[in-house]
Protein backbone atom coordinates (compact mmCIF):
# COMPACT_ATOMS: atom_id res chain seq x y z
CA UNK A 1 99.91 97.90 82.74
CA UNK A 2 99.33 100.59 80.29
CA UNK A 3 96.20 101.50 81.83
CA UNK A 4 97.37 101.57 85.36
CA UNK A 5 100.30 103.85 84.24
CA UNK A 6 97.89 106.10 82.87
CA UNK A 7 95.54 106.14 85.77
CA UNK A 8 98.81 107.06 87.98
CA UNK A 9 99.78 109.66 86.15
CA UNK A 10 96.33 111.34 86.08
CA UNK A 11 96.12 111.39 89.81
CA UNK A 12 100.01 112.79 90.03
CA UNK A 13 99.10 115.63 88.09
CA UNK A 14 96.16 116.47 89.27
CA UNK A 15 96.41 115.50 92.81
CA UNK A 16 99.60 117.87 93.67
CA UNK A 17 98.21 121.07 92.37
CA UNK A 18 95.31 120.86 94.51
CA UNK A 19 97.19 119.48 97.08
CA UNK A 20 99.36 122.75 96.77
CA UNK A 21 96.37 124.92 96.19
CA UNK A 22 94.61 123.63 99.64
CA UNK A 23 98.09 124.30 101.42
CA UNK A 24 98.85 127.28 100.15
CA UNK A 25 95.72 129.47 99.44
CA UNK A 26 93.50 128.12 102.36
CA UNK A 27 95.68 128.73 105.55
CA UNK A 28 92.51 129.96 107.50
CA UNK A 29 92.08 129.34 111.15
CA UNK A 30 95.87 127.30 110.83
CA UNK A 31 94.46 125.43 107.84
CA UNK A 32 91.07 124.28 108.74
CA UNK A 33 90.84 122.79 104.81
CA UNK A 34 93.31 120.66 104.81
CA UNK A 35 92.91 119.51 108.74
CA UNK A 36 89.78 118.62 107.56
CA UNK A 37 91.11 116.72 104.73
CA UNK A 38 93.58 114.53 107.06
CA UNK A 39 90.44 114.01 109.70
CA UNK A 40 88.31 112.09 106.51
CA UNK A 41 91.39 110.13 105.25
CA UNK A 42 92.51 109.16 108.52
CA UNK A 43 88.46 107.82 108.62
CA UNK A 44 88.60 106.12 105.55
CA UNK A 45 91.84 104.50 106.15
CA UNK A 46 90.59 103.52 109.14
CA UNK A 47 88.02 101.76 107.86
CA UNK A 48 90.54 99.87 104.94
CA UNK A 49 92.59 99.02 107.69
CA UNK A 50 89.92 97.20 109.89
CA UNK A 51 88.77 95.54 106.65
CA UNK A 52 92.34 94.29 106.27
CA UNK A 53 92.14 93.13 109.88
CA UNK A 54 88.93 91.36 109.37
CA UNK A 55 90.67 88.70 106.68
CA UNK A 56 92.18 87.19 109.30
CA UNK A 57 90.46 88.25 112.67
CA UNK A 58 86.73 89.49 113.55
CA UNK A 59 87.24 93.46 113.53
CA UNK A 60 84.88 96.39 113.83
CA UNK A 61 81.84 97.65 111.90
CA UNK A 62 82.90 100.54 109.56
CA UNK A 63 80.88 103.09 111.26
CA UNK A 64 83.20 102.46 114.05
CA UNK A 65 86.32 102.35 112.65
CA UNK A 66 85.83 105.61 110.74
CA UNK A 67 84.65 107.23 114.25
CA UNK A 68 87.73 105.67 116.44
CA UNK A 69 90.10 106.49 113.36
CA UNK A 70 89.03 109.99 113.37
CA UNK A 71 89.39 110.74 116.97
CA UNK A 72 93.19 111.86 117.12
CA UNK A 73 93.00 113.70 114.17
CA UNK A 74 89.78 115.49 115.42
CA UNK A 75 91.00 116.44 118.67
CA UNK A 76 94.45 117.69 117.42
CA UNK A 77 92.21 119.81 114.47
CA UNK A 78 89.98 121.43 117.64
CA UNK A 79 93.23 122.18 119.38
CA UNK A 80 95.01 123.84 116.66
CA UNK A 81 92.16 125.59 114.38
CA UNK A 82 89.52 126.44 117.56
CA UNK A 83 91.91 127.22 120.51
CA UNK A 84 90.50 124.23 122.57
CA UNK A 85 93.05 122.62 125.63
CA UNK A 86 96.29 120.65 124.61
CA UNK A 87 94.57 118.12 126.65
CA UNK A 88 91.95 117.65 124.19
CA UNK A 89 94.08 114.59 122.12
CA UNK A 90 94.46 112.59 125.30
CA UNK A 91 90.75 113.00 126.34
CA UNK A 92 89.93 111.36 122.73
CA UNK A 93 92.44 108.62 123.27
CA UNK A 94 90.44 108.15 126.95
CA UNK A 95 87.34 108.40 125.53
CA UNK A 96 88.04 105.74 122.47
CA UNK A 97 89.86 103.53 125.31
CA UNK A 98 86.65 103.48 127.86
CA UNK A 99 84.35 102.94 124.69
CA UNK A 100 86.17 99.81 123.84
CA UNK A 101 86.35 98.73 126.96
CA UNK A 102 82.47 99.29 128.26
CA UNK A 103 81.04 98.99 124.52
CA UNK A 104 81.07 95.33 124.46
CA UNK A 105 79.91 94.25 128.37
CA UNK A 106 76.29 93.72 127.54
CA UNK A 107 77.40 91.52 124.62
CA UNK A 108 75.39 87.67 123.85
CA UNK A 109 77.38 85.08 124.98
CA UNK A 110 77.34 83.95 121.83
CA UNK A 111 79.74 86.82 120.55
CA UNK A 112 82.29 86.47 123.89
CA UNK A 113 84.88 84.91 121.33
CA UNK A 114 85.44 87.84 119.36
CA UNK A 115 85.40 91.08 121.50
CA UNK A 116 88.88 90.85 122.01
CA UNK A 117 89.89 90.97 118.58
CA UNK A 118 86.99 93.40 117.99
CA UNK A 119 88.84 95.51 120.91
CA UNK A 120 92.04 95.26 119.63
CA UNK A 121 91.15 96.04 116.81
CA UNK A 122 89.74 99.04 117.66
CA UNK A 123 92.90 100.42 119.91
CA UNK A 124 94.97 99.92 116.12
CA UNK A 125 92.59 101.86 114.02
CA UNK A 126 92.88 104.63 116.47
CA UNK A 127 96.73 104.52 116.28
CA UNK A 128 97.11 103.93 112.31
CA UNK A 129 96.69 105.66 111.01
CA UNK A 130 94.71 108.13 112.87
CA UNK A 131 97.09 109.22 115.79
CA UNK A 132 100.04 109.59 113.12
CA UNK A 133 98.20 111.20 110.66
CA UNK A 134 97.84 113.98 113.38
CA UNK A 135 101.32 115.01 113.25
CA UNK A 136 100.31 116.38 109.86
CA UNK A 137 97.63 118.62 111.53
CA UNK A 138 99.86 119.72 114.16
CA UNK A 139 102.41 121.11 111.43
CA UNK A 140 100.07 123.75 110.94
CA UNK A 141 101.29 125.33 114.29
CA UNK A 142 104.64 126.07 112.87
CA UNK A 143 105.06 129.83 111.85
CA UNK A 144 105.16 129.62 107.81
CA UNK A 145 103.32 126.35 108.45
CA UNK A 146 102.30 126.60 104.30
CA UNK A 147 105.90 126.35 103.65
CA UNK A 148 106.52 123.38 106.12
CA UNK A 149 103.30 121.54 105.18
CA UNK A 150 103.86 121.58 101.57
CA UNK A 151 107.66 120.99 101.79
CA UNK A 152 106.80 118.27 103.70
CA UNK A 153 104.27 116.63 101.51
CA UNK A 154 106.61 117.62 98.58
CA UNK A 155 108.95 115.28 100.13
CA UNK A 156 107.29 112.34 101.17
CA UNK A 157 105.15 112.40 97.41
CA UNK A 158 108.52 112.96 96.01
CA UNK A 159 109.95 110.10 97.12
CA UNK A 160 107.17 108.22 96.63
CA UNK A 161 106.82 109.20 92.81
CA UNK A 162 110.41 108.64 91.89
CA UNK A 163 110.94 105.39 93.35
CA UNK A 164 107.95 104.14 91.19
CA UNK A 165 109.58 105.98 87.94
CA UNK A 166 113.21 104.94 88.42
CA UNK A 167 111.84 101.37 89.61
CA UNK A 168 109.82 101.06 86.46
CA UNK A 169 112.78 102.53 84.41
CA UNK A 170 116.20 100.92 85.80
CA UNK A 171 114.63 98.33 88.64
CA UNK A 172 114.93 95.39 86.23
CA UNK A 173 117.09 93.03 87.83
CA UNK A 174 117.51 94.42 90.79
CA UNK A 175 113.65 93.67 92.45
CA UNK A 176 112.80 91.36 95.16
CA UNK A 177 115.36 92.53 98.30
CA UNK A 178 112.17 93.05 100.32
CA UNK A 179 110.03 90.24 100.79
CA UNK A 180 106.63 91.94 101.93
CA UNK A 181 107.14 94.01 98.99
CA UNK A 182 109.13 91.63 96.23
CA UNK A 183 108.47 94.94 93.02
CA UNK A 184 110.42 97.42 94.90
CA UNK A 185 113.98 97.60 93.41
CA UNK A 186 116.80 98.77 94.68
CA UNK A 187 117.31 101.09 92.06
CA UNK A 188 113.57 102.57 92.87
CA UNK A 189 115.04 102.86 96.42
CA UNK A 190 118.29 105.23 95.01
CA UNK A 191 115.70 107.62 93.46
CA UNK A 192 113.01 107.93 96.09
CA UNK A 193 115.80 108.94 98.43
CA UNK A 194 117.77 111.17 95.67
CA UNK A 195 114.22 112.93 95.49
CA UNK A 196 113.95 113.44 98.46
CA UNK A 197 117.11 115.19 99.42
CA UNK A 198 116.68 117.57 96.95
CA UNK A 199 113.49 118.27 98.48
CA UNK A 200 115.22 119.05 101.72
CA UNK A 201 118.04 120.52 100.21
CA UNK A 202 115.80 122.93 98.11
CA UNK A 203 113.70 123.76 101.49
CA UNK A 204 117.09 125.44 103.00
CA UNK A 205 118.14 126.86 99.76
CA UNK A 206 114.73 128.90 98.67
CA UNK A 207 113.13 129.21 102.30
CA UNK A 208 115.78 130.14 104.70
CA UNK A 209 113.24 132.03 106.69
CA UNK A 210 111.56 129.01 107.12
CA UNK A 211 114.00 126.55 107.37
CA UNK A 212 116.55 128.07 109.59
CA UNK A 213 119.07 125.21 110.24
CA UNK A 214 120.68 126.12 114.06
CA UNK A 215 122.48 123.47 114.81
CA UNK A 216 124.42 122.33 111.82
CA UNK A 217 125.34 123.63 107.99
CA UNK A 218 122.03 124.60 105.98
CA UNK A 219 122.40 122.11 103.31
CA UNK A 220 123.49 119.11 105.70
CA UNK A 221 120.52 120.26 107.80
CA UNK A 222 118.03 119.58 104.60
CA UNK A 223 120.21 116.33 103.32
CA UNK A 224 119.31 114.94 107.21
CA UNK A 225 115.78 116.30 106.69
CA UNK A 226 115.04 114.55 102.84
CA UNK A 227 116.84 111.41 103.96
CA UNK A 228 115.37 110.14 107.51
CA UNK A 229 111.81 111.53 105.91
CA UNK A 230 112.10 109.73 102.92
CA UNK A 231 113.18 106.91 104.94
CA UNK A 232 110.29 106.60 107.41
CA UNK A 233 108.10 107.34 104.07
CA UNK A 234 109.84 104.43 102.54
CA UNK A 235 109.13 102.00 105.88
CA UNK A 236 105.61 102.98 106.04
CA UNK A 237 105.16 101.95 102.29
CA UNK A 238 106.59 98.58 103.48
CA UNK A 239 105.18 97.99 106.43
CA UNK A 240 101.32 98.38 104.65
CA UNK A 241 102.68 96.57 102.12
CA UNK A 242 103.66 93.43 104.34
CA UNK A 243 99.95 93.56 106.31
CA UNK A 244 98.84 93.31 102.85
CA UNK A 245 100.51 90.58 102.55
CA UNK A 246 99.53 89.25 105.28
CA UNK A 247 95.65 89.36 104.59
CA UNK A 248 96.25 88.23 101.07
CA UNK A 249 94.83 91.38 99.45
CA UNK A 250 96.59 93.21 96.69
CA UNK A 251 95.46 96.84 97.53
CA UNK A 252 93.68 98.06 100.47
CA UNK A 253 90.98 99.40 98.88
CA UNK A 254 90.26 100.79 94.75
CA UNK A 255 88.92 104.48 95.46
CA UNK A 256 92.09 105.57 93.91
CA UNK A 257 92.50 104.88 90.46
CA UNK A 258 96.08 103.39 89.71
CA UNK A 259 96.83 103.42 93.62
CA UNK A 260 94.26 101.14 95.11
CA UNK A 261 93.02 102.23 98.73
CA UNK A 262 93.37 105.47 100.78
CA UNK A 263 95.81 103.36 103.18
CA UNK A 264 98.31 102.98 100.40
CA UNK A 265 97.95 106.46 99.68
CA UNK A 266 98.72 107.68 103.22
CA UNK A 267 100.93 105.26 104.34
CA UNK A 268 104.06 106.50 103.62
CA UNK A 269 102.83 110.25 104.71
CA UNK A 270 101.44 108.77 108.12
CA UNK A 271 104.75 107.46 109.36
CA UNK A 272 106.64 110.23 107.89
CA UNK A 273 104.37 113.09 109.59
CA UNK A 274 105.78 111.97 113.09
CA UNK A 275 109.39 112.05 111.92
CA UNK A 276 109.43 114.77 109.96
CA UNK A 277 107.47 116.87 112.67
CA UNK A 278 110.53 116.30 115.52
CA UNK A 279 112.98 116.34 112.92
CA UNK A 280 112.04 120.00 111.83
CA UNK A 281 111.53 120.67 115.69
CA UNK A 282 115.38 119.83 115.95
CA UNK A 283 117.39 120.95 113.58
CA UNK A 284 114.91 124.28 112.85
């Protein structure tokens, strides 16, 4: 326990600085770095998702996963950082589609039973969390997209961090309200969302230029903001966390000490970058 606490804490600290450092000192050609960044996570998770797929289902080869997982990500990083056509996202979706599709015809007979899982498979690597990791990427098209990108990571890690703390701290007694994920407390809960209305409320407080609320009060604005961000964060977490479950694995991978896998890294950024994205686009 002691160790893992340790490991945690280790990639906290030095995760966010660079995290801030890539967002805020590299905005070149609307943040090439860190689009590339989301492009080889988005590939990785890929490829822990379709291994979590494959305990209970033939899936795809890695190589392909990482490839269909990346496509979304890709096109959206060509759109915003090279000036290429808006249509560019749904010619990769067409493009991983028709290679599903056509990939498998010449098939043995012998393997008949499984392209349809194998196909399936494939169309849900290219959604998750490719195509929502992609909202991240598109951020960058905001003016004072550093500001947005980072407030927006701030709040989604911020959630994330404090739920664990306060959990670990005051969740005694008070676990086991969500089945898929039976350590989450409701007390952990209370604090991810504190954290992140703070974040939100601290967005409209220190950049006003950048977080202009228009349609209702400035702090109300960033309470909406924290809360239905840290919320979807919060669901994301859950909903790995109960197809974990599902395929009777722990973590979804161990390249992150103290985390596990990049998929339960991402996960509660991927279904937050969506929300978050059309949230901003509304009340800012």
């Amino acid at each position: 326990m002691m160790t893992k606490l340790v490991q945690r804490l280790l990639v906290f600290f030095i995760g966010l600085p660079l995290t801030v450092c890539l967002v805020l000192y590299l905005p070149q050609k609307n943040h090439i770095v860190v689009n590339v960044v989301v492009i080889l996570l988005s590939a990785l998770g890929a490829i822990e998702f379709s291994d979590m797929l494959r305990k209970k289902t033939p899936a795809l080869p890695r190589w392909e996963a990482a490839i269909l997982g990346s496509l979304v990500p890709i096109a959206m990083t060509l759109m915003v950082s090279f000036g290429f056509s808006g249509q560019s996202i749904s010619i990769a979706l067409i493009l991983g589609a028709v290679w599903l599709l056509v990939s498998r015809i010449f098939s043995p007979a012998d393997k008949f039973e499984a392209i349809i899982s194998r196909v399936s498979s494939g169309f849900a690597v290219i959604i998750y969390p490719g195509l929502f990791m992609a909202w991240v990427i598109r951020m960058s098209l905001f003016s004072r997209s550093d500001v947005v990108i980072l407030m927006f990571l701030l709040m989604v890690i911020a959630n994330d961090s404090a739920a664990w703390a306060v959990g670990l701290l005051f969740g005694k007694g008070n676990r086991g309200i969500i089945p898929a994920s039976p350590n989450k407390s409701v007390a952990g809960f209370i604090g991810g969302f504190v954290a992140s209305i703070l974040i939100g409320i601290g967005a409209v407080q220190f950049a006003p230029e950048t977080f202009p609320a228009r349609l209702l009060p400035a702090v109300l604005s960033g309470i909406i903001l924290g809360f239905i961000s840290g919320l979807a964060g919060t669901l994301g977490d859950l909903g790995e966390s109960a197809m974990k479950r599902s395929s009777n694995i722990k973590d979804s991978g161990t390249i992150i000490p103290g985390r596990g896998g990049i998929l339960d890294t991402i996960d509660s950024i991927a279904l937050a970058a969506p929300v978050f994205y059309v949230l901003y686009w509304i009340l800012f």
